[in-house]
Structure formats: C-alpha cells, structure tokens
N, C-alpha and C. Protein backbone atom coordinates (compact mmCIF):
# COMPACT_ATOMS: atom_id res chain seq x y z
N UNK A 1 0.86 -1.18 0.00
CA UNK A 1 0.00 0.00 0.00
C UNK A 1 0.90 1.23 0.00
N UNK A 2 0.47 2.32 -1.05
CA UNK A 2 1.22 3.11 -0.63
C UNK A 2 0.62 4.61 -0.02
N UNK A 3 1.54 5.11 0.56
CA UNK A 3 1.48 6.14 1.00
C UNK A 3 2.61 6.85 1.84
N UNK A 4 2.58 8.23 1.78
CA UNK A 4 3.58 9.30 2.29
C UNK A 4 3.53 9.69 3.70
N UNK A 5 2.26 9.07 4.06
CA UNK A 5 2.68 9.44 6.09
C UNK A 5 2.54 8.19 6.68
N UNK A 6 3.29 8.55 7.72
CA UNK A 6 3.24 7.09 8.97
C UNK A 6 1.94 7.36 8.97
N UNK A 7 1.93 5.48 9.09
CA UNK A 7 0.78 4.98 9.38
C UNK A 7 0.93 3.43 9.53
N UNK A 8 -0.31 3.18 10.43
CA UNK A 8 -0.53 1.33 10.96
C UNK A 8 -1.53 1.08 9.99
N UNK A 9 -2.08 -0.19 9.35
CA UNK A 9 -2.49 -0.89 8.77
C UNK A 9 -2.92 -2.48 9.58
N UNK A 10 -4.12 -1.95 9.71
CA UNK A 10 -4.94 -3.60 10.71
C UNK A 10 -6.22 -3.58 9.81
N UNK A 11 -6.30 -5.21 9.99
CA UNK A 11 -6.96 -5.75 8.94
C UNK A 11 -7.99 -6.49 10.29
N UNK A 12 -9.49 -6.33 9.74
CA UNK A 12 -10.16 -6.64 11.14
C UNK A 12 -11.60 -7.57 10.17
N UNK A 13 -11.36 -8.85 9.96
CA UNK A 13 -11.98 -9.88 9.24
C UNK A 13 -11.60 -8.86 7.55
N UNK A 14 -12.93 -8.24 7.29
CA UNK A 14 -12.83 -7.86 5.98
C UNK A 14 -12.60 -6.80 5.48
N UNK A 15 -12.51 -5.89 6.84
CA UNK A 15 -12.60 -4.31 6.75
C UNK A 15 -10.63 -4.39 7.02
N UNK A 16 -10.31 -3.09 6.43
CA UNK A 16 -9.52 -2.68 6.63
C UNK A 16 -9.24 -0.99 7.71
N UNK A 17 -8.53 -1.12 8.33
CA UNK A 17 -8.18 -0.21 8.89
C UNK A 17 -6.75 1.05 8.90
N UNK A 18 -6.72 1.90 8.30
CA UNK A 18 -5.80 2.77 8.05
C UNK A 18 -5.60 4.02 9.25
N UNK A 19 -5.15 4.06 10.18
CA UNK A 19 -4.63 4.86 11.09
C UNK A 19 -3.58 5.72 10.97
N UNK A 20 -3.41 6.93 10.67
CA UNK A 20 -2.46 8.24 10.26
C UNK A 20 -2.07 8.64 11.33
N UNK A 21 -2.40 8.47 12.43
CA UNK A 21 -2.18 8.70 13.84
C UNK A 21 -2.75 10.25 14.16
N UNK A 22 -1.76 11.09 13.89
CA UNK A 22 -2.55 12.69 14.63
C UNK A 22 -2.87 13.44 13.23
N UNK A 23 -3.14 12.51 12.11
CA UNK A 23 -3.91 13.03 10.60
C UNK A 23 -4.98 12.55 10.65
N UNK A 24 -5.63 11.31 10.85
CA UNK A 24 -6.65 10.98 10.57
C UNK A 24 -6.75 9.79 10.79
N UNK A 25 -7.82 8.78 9.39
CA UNK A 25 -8.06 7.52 10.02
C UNK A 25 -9.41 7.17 8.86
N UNK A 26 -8.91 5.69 7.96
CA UNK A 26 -9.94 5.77 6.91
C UNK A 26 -10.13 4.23 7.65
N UNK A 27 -11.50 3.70 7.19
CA UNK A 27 -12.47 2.50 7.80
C UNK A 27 -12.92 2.40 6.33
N UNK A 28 -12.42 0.96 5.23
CA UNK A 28 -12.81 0.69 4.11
C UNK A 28 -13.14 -0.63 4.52
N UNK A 29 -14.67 -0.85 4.28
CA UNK A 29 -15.07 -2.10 4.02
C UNK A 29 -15.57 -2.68 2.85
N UNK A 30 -14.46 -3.45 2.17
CA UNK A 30 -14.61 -3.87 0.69
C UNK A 30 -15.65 -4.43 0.54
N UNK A 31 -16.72 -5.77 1.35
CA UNK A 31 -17.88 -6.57 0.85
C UNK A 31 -18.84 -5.41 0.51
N UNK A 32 -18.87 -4.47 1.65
CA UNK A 32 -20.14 -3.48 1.35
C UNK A 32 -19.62 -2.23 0.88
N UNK A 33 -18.61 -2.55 0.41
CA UNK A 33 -18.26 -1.42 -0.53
C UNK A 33 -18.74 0.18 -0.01
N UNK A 34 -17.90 0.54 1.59
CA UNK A 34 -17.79 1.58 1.96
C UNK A 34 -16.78 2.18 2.57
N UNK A 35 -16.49 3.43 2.95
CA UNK A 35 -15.00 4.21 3.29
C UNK A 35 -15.69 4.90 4.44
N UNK A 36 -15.56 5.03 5.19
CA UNK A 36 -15.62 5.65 6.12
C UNK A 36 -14.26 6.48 7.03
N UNK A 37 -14.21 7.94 7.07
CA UNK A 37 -12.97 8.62 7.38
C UNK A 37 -12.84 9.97 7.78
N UNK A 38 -12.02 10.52 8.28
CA UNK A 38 -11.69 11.75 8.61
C UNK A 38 -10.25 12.31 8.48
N UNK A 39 -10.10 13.44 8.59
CA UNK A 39 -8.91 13.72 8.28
C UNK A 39 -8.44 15.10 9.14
N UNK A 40 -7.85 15.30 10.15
CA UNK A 40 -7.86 16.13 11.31
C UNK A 40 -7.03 17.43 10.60
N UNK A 41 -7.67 19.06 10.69
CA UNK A 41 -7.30 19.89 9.79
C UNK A 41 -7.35 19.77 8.55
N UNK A 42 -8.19 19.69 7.76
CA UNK A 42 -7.81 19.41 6.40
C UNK A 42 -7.03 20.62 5.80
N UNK A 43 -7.67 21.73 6.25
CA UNK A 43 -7.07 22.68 5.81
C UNK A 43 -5.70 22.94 5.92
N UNK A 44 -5.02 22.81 6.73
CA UNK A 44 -3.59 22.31 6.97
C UNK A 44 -2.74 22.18 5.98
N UNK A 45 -3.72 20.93 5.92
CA UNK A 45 -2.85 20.03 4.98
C UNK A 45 -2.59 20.18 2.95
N UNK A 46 -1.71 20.16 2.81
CA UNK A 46 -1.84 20.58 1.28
C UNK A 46 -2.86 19.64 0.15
N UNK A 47 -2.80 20.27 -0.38
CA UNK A 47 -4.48 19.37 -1.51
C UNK A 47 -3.54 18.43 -2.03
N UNK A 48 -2.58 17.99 -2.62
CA UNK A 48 -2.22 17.33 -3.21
C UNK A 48 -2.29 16.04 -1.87
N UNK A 49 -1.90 15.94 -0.73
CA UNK A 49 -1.76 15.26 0.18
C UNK A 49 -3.48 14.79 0.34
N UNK A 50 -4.07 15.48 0.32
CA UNK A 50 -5.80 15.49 0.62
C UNK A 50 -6.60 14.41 -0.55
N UNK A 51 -6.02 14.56 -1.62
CA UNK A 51 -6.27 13.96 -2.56
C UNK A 51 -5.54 12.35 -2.92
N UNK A 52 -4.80 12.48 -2.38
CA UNK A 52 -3.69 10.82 -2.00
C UNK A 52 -4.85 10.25 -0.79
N UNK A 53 -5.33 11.02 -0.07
CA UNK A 53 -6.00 9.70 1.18
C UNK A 53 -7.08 9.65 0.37
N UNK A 54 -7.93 10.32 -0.37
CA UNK A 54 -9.08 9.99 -1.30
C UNK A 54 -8.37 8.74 -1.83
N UNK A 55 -7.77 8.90 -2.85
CA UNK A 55 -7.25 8.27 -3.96
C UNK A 55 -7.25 6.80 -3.18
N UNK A 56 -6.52 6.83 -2.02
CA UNK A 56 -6.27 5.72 -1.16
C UNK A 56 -7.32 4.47 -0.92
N UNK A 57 -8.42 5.44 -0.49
CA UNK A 57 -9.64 4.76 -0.40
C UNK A 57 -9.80 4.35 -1.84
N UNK A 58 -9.88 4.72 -2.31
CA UNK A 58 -10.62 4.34 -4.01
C UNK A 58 -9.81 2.95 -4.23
N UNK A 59 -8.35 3.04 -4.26
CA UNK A 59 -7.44 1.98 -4.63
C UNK A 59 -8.46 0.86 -4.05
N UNK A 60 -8.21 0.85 -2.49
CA UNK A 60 -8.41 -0.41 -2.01
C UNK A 60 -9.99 -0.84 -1.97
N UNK A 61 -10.90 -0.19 -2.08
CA UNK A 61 -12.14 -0.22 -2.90
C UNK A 61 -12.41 -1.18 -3.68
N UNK A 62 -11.54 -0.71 -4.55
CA UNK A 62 -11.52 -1.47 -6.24
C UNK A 62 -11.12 -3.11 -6.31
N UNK A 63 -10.11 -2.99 -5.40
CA UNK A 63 -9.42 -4.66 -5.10
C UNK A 63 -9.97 -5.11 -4.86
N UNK A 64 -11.33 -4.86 -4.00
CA UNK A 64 -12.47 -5.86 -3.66
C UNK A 64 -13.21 -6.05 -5.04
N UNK A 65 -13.24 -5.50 -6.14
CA UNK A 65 -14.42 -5.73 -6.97
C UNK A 65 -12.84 -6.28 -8.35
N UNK A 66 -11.53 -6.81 -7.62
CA UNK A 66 -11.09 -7.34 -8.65
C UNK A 66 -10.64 -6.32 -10.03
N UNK A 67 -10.66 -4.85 -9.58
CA UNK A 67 -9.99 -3.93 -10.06
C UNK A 67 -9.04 -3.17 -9.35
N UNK A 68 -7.90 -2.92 -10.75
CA UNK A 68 -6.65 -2.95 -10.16
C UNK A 68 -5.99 -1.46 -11.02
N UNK A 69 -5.25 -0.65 -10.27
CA UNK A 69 -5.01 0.88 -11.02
C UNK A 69 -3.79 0.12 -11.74
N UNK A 70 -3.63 1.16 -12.57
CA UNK A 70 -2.60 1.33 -13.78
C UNK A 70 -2.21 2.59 -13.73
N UNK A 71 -1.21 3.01 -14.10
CA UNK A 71 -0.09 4.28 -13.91
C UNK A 71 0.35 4.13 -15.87
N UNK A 72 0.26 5.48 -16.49
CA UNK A 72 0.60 5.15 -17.96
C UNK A 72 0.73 6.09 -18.44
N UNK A 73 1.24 6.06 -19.73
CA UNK A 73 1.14 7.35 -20.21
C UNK A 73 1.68 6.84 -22.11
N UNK A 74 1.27 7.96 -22.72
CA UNK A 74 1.85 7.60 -24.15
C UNK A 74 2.61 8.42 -24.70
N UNK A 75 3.26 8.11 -26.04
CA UNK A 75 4.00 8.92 -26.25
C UNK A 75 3.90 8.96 -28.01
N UNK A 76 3.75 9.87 -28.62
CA UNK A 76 3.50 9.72 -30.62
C UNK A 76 4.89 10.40 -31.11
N UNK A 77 5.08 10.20 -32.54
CA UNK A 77 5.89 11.11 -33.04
C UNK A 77 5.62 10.35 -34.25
N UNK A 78 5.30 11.30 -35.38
CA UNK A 78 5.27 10.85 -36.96
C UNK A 78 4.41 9.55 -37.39
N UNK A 79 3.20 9.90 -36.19
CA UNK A 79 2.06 8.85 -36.39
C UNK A 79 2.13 7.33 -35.73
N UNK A 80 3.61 7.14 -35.10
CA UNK A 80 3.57 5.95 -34.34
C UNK A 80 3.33 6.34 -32.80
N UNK A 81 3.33 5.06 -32.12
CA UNK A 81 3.02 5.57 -30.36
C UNK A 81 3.22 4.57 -29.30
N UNK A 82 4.00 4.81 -28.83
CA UNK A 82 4.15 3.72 -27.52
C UNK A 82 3.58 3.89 -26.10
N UNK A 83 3.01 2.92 -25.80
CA UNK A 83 2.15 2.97 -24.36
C UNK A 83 3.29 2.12 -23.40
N UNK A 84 3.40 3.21 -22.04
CA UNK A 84 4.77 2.82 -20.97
C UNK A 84 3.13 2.85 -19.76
N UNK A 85 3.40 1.48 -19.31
CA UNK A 85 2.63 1.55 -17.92
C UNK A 85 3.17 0.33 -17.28
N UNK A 86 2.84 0.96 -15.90
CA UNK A 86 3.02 0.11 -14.51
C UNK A 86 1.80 -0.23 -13.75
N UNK A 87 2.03 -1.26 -12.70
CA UNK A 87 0.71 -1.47 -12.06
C UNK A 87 1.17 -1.65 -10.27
N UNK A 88 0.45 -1.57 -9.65
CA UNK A 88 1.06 -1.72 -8.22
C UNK A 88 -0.39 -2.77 -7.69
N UNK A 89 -0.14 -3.96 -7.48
CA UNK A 89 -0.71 -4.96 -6.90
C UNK A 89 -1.10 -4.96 -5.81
C-alpha cells in the first residue's frame, strides 16, 4: 500500500483499517463497498496530500471488486506511439 505518512495498517476480518495517527483515520469495508474517514485539519494540509487519502480509499475499494489501477502514459511522433505503464498490486 502506498502512501507518504506514517501509518498502521490492521486488517479486522474484511474491513480494513488505516490509522495516520494525529492526521486521521480511513475504515474501508470492501464486501459493502464503503469508506468511512476523517482527516484532522484538512485545511492544513496541502491538496495534493488530501487527494492521496481519497485516492487511497478508491485503490483499495476497487481490489475488492477485482480492479486494479494502472499508472501510464503515451508517447506519438510521426504517427507511431508507444504505451509505458506500470501497475502496483
């Protein structure tokens, strides 16, 4: 899993638990497909950072329904084009 702040990771039957300690704290339960969370100051905190614990939730969301992100990008020149992507499991 990734992410840029300390944090614990407990797994409690099906739900997952994400603890940021004095940031916050997301509650994703994949069967019923819900997130439950907070995030202490948001304002604080910079949007790009605000938008990673969204993002976060979404990731592990998806793994329950057997969808998986991709990271990519393309590139053309003189009508040809190559596709460069990664995936994080």
């Amino acid at each position: 899993m990734w992410t840029d702040w300390p944090c614990e990771v407990h797994q409690d039957h099906e739900r997952l638990i994400i603890h940021f300690f004095s940031r916050g704290l997301l509650l994703i339960d994949g069967p019923a497909g819900t997130v439950h969370g907070y995030l202490v100051n948001p304002e604080s905190i910079h949007p790009d950072l605000c938008v990673r614990f969204v993002h976060l939730a979404l990731i592990e969301l998806l793994k329950w329904k057997q969808f998986y992100t991709l990271h990519a990008t393309a590139l053309e020149k003189d009508g040809r084009g190559v596709l460069i992507g990664s995936s994080k499991l």
